[in-house]
PDB file of N, CA and C in Angstrom:
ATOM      1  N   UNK A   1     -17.352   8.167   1.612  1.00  0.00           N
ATOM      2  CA  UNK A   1     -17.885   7.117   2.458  1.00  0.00           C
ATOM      3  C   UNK A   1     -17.229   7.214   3.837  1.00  0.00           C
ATOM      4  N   UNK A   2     -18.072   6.543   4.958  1.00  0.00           N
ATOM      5  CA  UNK A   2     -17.830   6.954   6.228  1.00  0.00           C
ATOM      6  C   UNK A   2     -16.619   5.434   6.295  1.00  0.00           C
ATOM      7  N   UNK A   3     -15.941   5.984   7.583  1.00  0.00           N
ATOM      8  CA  UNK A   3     -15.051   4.737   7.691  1.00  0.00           C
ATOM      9  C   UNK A   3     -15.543   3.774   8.326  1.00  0.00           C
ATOM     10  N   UNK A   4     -17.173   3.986   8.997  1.00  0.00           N
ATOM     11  CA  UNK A   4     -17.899   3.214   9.289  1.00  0.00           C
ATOM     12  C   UNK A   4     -18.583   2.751   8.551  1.00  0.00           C
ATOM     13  N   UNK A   5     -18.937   2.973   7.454  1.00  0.00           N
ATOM     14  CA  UNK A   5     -19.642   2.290   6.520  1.00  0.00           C
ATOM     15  C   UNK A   5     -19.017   1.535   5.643  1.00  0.00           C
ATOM     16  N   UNK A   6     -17.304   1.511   5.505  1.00  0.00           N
ATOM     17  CA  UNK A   6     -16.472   1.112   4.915  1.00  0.00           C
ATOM     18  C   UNK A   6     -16.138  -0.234   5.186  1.00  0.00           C
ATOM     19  N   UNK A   7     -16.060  -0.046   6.759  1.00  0.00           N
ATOM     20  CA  UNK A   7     -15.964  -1.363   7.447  1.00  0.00           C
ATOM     21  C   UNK A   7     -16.955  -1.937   7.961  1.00  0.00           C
ATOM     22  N   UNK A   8     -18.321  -1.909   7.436  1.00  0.00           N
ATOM     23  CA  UNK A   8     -19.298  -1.987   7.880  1.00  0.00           C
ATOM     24  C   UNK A   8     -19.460  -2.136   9.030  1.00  0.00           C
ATOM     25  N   UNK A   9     -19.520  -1.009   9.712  1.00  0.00           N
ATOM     26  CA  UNK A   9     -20.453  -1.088  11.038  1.00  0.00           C
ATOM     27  C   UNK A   9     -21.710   0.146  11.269  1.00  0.00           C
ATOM     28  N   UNK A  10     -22.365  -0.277  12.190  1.00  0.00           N
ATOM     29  CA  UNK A  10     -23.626   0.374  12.211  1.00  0.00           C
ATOM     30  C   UNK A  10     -23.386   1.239  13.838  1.00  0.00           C
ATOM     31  N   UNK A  11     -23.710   2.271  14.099  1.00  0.00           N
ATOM     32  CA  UNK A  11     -23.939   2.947  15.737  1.00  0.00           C
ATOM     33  C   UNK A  11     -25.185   2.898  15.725  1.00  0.00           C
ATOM     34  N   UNK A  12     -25.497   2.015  16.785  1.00  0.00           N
ATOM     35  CA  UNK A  12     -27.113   2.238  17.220  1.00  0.00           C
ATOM     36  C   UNK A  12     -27.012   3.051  18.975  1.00  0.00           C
ATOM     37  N   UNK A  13     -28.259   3.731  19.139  1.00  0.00           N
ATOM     38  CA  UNK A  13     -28.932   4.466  20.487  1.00  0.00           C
ATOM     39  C   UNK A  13     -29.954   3.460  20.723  1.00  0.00           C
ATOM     40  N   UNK A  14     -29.166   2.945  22.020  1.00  0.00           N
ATOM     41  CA  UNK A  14     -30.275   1.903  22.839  1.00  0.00           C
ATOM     42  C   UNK A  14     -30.838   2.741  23.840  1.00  0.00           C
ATOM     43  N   UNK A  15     -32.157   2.302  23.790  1.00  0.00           N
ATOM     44  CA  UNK A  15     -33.077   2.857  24.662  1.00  0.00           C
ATOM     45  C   UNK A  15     -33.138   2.191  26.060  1.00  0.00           C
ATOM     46  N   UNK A  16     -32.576   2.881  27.393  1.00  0.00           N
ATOM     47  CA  UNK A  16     -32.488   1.813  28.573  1.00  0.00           C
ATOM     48  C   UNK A  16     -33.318   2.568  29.334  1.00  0.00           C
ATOM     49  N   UNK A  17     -34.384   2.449  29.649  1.00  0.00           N
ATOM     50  CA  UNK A  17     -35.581   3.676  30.717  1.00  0.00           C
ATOM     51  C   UNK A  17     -35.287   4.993  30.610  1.00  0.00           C
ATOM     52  N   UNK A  18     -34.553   5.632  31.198  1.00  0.00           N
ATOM     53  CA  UNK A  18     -34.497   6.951  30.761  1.00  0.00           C
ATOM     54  C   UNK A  18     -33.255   7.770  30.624  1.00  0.00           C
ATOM     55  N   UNK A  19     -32.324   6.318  30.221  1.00  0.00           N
ATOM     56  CA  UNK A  19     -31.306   6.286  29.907  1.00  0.00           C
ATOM     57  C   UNK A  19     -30.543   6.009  28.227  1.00  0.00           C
ATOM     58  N   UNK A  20     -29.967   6.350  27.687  1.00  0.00           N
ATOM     59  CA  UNK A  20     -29.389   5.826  26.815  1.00  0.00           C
ATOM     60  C   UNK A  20     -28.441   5.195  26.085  1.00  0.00           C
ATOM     61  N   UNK A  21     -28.007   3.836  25.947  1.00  0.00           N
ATOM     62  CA  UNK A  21     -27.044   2.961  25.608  1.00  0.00           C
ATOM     63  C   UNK A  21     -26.159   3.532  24.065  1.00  0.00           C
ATOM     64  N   UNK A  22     -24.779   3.024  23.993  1.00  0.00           N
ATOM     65  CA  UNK A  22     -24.306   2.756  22.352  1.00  0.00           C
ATOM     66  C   UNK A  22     -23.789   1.779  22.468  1.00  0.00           C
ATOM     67  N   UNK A  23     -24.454   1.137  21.078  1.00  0.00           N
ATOM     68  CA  UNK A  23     -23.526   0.388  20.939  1.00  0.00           C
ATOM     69  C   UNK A  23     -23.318   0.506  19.541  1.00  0.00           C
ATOM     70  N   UNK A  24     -22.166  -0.870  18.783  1.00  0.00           N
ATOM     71  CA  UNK A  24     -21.505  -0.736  17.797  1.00  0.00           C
ATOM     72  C   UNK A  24     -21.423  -2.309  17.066  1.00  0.00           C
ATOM     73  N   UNK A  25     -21.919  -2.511  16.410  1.00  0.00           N
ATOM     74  CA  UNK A  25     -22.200  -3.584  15.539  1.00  0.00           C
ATOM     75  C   UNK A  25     -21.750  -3.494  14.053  1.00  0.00           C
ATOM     76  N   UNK A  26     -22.162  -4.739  13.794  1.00  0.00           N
ATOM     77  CA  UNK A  26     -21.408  -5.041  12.483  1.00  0.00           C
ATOM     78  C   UNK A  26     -22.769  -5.105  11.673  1.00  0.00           C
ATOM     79  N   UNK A  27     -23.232  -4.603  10.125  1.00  0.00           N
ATOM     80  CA  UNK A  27     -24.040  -4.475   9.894  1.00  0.00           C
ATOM     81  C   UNK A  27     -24.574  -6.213   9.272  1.00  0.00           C
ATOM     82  N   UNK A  28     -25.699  -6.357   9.169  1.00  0.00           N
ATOM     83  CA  UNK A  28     -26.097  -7.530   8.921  1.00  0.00           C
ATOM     84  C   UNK A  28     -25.629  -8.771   9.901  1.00  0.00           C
ATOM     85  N   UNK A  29     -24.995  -8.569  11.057  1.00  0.00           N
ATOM     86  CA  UNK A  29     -24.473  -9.562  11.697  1.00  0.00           C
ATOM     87  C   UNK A  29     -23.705 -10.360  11.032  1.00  0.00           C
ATOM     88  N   UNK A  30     -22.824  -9.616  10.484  1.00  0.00           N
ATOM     89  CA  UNK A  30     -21.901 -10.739   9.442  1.00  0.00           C
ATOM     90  C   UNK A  30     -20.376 -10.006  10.974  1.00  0.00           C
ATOM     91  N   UNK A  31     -19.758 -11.895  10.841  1.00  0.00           N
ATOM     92  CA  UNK A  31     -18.337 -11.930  11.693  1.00  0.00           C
ATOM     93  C   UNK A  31     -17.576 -12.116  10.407  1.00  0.00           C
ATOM     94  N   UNK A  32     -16.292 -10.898  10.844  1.00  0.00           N
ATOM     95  CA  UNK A  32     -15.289 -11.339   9.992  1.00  0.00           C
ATOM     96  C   UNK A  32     -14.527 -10.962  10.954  1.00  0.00           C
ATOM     97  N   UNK A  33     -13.240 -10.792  10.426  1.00  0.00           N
ATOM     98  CA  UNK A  33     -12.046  -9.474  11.322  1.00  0.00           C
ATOM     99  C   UNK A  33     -12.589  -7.987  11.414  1.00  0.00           C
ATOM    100  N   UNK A  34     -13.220  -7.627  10.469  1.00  0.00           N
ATOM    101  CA  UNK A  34     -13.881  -6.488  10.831  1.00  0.00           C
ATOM    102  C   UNK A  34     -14.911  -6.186  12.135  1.00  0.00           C
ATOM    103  N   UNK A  35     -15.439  -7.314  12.535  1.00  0.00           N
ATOM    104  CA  UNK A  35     -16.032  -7.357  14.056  1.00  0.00           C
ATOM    105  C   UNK A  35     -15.388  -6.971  15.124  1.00  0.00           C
ATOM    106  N   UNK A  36     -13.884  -6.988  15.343  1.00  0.00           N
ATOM    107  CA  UNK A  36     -13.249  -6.600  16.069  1.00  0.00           C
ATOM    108  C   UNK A  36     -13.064  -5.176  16.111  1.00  0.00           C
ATOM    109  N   UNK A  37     -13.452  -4.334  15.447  1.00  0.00           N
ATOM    110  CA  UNK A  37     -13.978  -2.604  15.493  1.00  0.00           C
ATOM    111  C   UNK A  37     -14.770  -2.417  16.420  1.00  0.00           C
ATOM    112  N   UNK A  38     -15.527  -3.375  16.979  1.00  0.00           N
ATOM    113  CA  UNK A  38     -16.819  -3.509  17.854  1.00  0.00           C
ATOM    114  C   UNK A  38     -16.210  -3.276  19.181  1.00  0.00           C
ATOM    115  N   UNK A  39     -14.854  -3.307  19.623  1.00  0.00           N
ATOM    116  CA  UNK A  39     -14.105  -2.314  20.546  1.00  0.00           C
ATOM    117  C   UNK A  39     -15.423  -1.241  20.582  1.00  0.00           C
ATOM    118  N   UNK A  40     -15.140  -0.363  20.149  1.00  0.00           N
ATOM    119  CA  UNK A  40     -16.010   1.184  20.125  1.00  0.00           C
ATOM    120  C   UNK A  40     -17.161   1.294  21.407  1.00  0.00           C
ATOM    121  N   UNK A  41     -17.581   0.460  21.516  1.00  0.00           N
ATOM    122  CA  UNK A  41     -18.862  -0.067  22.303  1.00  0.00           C
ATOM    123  C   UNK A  41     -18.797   0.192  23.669  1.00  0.00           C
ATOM    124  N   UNK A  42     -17.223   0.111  23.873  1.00  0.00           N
ATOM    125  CA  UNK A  42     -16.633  -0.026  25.285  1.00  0.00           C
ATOM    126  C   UNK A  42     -16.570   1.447  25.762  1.00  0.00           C
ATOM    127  N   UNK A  43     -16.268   2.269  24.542  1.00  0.00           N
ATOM    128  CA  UNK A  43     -15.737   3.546  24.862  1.00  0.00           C
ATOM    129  C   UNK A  43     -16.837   4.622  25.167  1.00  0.00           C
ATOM    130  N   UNK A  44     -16.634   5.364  26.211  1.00  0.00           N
ATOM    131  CA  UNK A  44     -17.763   6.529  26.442  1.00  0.00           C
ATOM    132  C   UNK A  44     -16.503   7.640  26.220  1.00  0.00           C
ATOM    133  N   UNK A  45     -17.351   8.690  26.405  1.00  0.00           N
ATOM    134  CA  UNK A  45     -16.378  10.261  25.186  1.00  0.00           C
ATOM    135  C   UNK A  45     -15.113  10.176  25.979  1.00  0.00           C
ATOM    136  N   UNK A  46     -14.935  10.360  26.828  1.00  0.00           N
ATOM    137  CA  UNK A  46     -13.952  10.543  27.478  1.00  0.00           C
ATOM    138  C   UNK A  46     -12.561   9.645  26.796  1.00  0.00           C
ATOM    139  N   UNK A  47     -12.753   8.378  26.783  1.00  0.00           N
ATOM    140  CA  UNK A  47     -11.991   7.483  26.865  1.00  0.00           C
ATOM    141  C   UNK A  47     -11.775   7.162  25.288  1.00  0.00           C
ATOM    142  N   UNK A  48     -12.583   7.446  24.187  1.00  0.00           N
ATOM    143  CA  UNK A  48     -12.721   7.765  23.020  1.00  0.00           C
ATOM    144  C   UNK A  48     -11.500   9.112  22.653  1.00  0.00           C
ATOM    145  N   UNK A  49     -11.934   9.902  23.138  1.00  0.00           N
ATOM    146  CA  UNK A  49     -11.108  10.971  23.353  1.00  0.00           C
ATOM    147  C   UNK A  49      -9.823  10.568  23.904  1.00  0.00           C
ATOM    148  N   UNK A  50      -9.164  10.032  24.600  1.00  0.00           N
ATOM    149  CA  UNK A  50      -8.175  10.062  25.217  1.00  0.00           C
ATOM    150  C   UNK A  50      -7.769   8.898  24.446  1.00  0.00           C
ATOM    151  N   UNK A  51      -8.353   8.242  23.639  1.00  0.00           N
ATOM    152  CA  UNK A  51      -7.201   6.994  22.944  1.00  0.00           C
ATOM    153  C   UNK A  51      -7.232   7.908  21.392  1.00  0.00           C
ATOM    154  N   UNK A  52      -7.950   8.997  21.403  1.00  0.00           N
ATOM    155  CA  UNK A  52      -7.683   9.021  19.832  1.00  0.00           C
ATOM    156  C   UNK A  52      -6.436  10.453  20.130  1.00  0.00           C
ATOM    157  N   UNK A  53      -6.330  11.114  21.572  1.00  0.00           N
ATOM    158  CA  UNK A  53      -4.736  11.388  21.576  1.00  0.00           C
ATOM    159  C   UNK A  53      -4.032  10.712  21.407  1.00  0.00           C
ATOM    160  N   UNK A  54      -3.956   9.558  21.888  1.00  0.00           N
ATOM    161  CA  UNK A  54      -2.599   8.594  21.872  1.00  0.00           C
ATOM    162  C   UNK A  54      -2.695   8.010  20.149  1.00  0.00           C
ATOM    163  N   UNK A  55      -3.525   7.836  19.513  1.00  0.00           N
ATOM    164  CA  UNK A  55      -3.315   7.773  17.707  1.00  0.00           C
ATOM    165  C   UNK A  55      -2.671   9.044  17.492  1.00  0.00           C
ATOM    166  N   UNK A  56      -3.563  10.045  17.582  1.00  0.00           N
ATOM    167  CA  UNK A  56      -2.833  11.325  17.203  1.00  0.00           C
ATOM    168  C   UNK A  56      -1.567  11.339  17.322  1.00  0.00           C
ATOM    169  N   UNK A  57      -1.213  10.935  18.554  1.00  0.00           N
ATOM    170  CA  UNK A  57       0.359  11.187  19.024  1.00  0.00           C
ATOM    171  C   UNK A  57       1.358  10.520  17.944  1.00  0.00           C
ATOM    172  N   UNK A  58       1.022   9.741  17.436  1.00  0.00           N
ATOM    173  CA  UNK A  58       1.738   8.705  16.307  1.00  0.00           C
ATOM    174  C   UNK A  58       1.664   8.974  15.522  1.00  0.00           C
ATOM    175  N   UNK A  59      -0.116   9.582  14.894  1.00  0.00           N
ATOM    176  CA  UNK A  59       0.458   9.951  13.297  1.00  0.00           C
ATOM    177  C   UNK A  59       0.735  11.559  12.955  1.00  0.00           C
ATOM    178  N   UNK A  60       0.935  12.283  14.373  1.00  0.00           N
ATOM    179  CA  UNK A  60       1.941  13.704  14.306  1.00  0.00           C
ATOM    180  C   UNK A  60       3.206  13.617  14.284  1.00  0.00           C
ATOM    181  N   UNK A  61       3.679  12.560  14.815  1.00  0.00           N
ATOM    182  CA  UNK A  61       5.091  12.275  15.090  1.00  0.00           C
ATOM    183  C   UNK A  61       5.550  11.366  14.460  1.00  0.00           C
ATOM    184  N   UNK A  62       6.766  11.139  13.627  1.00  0.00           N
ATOM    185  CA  UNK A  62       7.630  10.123  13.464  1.00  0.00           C
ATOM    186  C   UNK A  62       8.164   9.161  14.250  1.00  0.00           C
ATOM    187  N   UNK A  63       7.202   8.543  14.691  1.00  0.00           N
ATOM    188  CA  UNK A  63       7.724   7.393  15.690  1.00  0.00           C
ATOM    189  C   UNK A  63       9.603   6.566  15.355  1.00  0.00           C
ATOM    190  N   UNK A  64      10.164   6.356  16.268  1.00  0.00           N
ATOM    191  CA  UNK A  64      11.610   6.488  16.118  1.00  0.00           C
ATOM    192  C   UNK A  64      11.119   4.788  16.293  1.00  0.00           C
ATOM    193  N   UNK A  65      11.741   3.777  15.060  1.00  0.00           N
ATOM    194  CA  UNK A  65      11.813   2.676  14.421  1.00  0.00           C
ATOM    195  C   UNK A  65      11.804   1.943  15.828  1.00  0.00           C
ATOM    196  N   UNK A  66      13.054   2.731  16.563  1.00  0.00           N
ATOM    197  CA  UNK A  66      13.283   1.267  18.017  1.00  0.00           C
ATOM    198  C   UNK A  66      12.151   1.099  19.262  1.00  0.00           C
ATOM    199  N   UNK A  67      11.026   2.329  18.835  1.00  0.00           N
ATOM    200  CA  UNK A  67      10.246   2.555  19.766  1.00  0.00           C
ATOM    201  C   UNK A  67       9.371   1.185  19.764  1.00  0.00           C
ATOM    202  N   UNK A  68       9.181   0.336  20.947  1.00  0.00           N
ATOM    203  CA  UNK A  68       8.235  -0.576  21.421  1.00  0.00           C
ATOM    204  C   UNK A  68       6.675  -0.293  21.014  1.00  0.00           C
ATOM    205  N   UNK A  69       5.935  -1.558  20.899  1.00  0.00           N
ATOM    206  CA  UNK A  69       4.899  -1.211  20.464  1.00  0.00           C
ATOM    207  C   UNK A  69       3.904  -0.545  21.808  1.00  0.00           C
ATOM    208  N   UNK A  70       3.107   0.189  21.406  1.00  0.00           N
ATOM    209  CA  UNK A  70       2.517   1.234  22.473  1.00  0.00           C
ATOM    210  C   UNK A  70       1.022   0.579  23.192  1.00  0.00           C
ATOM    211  N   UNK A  71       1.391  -0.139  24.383  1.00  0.00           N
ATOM    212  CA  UNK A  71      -0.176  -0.451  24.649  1.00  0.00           C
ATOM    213  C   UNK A  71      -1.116   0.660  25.186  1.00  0.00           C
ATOM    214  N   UNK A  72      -2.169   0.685  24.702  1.00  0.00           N
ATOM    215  CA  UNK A  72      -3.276   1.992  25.438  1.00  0.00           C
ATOM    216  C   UNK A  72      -4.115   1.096  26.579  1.00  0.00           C
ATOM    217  N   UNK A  73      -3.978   1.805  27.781  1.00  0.00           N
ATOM    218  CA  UNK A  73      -4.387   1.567  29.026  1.00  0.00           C
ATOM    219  C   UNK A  73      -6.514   1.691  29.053  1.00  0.00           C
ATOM    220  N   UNK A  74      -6.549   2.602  27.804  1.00  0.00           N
ATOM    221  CA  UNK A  74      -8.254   3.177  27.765  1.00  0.00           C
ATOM    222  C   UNK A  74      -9.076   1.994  28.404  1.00  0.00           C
ATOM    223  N   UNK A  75      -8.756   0.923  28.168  1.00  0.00           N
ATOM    224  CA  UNK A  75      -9.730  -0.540  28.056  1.00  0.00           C
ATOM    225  C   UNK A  75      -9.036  -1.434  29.085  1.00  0.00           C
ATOM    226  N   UNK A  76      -9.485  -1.955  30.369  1.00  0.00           N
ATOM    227  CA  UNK A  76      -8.902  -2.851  30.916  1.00  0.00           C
ATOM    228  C   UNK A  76      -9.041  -4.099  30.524  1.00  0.00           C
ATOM    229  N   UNK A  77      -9.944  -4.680  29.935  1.00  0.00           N
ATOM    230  CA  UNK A  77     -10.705  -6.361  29.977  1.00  0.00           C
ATOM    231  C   UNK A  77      -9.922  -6.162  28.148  1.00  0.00           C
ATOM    232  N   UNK A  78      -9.484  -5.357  27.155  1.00  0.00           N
ATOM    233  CA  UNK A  78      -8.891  -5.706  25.907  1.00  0.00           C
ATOM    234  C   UNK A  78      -8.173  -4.588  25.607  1.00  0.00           C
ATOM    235  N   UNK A  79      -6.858  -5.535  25.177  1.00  0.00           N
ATOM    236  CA  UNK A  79      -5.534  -4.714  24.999  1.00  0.00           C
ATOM    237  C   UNK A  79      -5.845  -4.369  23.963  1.00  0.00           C
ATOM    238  N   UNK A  80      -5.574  -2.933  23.862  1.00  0.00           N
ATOM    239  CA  UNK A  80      -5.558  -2.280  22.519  1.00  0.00           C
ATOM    240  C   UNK A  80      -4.178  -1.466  22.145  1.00  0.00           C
ATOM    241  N   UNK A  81      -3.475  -1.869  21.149  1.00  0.00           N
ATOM    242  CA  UNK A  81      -1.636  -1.992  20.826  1.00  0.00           C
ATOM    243  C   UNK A  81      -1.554  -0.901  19.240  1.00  0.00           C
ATOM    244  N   UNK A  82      -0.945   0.075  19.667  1.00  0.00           N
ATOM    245  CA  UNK A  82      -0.165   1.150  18.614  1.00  0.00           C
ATOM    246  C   UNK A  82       1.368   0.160  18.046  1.00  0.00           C
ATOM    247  N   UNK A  83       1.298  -0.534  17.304  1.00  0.00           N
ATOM    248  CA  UNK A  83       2.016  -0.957  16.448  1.00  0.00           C
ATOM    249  C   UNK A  83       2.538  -0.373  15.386  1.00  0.00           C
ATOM    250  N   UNK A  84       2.866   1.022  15.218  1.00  0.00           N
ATOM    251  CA  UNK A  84       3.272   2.092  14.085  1.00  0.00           C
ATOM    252  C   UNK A  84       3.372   1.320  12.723  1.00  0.00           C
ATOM    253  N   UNK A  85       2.698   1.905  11.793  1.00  0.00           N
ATOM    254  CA  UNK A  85       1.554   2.313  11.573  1.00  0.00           C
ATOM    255  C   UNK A  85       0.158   1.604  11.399  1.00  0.00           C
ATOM    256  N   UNK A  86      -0.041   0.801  12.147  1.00  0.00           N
ATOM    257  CA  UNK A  86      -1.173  -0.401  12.908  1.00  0.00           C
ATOM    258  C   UNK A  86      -1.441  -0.135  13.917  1.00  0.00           C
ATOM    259  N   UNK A  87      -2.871  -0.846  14.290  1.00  0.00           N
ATOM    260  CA  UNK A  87      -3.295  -0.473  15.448  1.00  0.00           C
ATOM    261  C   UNK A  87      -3.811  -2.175  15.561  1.00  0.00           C
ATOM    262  N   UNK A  88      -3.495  -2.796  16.483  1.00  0.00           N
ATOM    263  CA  UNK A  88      -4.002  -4.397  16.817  1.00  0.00           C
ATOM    264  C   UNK A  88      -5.005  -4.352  18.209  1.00  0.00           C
ATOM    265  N   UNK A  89      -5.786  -5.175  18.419  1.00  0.00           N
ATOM    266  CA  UNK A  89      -7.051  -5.413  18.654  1.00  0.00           C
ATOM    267  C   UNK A  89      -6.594  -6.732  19.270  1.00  0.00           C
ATOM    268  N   UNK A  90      -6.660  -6.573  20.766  1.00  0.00           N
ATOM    269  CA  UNK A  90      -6.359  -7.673  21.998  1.00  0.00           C
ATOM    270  C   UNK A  90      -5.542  -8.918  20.532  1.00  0.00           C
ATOM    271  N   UNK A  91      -4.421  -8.601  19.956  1.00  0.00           N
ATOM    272  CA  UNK A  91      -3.382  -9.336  20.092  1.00  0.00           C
ATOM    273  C   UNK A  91      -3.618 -10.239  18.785  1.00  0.00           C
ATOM    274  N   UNK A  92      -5.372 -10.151  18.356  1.00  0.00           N
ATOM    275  CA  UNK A  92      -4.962 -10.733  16.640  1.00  0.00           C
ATOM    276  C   UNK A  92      -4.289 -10.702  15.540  1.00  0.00           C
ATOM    277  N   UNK A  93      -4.437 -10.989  14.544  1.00  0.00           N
ATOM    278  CA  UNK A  93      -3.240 -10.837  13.644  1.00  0.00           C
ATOM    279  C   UNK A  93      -3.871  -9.814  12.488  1.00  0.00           C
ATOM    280  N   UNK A  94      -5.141  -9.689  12.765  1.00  0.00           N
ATOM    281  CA  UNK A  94      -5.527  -8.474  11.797  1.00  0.00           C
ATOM    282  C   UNK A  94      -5.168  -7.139  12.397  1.00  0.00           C
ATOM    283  N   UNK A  95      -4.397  -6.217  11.750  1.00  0.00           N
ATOM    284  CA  UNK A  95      -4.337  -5.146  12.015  1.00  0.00           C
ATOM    285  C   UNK A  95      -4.895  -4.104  10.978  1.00  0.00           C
ATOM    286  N   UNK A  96      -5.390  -2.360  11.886  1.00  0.00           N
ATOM    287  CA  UNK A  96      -5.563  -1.689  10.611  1.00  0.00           C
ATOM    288  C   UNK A  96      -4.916  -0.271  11.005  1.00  0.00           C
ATOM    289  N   UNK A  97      -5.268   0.147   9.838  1.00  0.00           N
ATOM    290  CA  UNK A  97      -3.981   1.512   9.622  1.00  0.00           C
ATOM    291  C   UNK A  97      -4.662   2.299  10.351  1.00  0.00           C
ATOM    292  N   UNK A  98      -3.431   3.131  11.349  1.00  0.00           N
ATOM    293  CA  UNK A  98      -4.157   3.994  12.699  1.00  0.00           C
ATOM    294  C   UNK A  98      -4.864   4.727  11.705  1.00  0.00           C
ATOM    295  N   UNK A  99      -4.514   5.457  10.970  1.00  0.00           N
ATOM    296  CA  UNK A  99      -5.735   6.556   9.968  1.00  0.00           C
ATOM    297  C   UNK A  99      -6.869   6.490   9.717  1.00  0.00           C
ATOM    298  N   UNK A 100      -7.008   4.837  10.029  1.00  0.00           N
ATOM    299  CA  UNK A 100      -8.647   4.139   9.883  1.00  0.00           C
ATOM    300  C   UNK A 100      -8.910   4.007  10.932  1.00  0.00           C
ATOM    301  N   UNK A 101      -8.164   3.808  12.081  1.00  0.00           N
ATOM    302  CA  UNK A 101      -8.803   4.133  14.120  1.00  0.00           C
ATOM    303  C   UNK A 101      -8.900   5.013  13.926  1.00  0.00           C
ATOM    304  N   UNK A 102      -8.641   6.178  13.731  1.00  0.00           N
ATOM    305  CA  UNK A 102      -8.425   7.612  14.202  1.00  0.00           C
ATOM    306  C   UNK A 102     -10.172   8.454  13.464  1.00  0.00           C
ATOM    307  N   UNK A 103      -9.932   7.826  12.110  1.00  0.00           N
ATOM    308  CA  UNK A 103     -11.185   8.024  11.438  1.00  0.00           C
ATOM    309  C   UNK A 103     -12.012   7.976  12.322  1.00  0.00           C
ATOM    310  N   UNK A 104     -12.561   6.443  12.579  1.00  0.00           N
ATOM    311  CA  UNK A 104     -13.475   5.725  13.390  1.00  0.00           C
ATOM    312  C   UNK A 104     -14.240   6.439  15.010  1.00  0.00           C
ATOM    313  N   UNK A 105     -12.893   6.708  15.728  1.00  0.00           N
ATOM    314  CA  UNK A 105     -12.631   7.063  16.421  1.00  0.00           C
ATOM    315  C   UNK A 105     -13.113   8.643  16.699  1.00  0.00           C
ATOM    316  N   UNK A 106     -13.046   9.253  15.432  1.00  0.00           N
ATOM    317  CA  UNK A 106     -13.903  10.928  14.998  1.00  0.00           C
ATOM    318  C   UNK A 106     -15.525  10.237  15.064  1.00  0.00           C
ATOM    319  N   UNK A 107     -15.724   9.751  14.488  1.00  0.00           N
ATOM    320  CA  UNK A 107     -17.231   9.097  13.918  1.00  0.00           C
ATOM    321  C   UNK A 107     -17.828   8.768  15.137  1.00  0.00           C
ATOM    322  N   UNK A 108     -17.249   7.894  16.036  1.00  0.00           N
ATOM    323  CA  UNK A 108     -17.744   7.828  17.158  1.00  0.00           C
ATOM    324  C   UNK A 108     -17.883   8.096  18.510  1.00  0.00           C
ATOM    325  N   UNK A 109     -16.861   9.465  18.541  1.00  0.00           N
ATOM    326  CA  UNK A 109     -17.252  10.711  19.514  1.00  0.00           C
ATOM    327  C   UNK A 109     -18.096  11.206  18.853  1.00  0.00           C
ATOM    328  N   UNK A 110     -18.489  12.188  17.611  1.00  0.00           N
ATOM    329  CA  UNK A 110     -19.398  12.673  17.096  1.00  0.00           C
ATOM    330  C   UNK A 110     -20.291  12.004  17.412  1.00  0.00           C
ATOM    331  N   UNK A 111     -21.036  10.509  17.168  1.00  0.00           N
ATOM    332  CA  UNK A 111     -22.232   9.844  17.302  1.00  0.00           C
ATOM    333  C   UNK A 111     -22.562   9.663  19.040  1.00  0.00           C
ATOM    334  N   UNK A 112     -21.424   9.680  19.587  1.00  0.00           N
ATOM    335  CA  UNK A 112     -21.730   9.901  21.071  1.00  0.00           C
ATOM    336  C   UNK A 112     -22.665  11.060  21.743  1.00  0.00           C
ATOM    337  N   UNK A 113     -21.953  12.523  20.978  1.00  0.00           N
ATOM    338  CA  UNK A 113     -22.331  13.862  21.431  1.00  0.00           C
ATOM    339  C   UNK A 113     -23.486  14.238  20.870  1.00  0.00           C
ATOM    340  N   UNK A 114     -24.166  13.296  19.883  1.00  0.00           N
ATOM    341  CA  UNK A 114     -25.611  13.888  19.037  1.00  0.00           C
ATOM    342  C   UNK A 114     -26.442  13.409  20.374  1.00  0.00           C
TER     343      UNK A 114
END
């Protein structure tokens, strides 16, 4: 199972004139804490790419215990926080295991580049 389908969310291709939108929803319009994955939406490849180095960077390395938690700059308008081995979402109290960003994060560069 996809880690998007796990956490239920859906990638849709919006059609904008002769342009094309993504976005990232929650399937059935159900809100839980899992809505907050809906980050993704924000990200175009680039910036997708460049926050799933900064996961990478954490779960290649043994982050040293005294190290501060890591804010990623990718997103200006929502803080997105490397909390070893968590990843928090503008500052709620749900967190999930970077292995499940990082997943996510594959899934939706791939769905970008189709």
């Amino acid at each position: 199972m996809s880690k998007k389908d796990q956490y239920g969310l859906e990638f849709l291709k919006v059609p904008a004139g002769s342009d094309v939108g993504y976005d990232c929803i929650r399937k059935n319009n159900i809100v839980d804490e899992n809505s907050l994955l809906q980050f993704l939406r924000y990200l175009n490849i680039s910036k997708t790419e460049f926050l799933l180095k900064e996961v990478n960077f954490y779960l290649d390395h043994t982050p040293d215990p005294a190290w501060e938690p890591y804010e990623s700059m990718v997103l200006e308008h929502m803080d997105l926080q490397i909390n070893y081995p968590d990843f928090i979402i503008d500052g709620q109290p749900t967190a999930f295991p970077l292995e499940d960003i990082r997943d996510l994060l594959q899934e939706w560069v791939v769905f970008l580049r189709d």
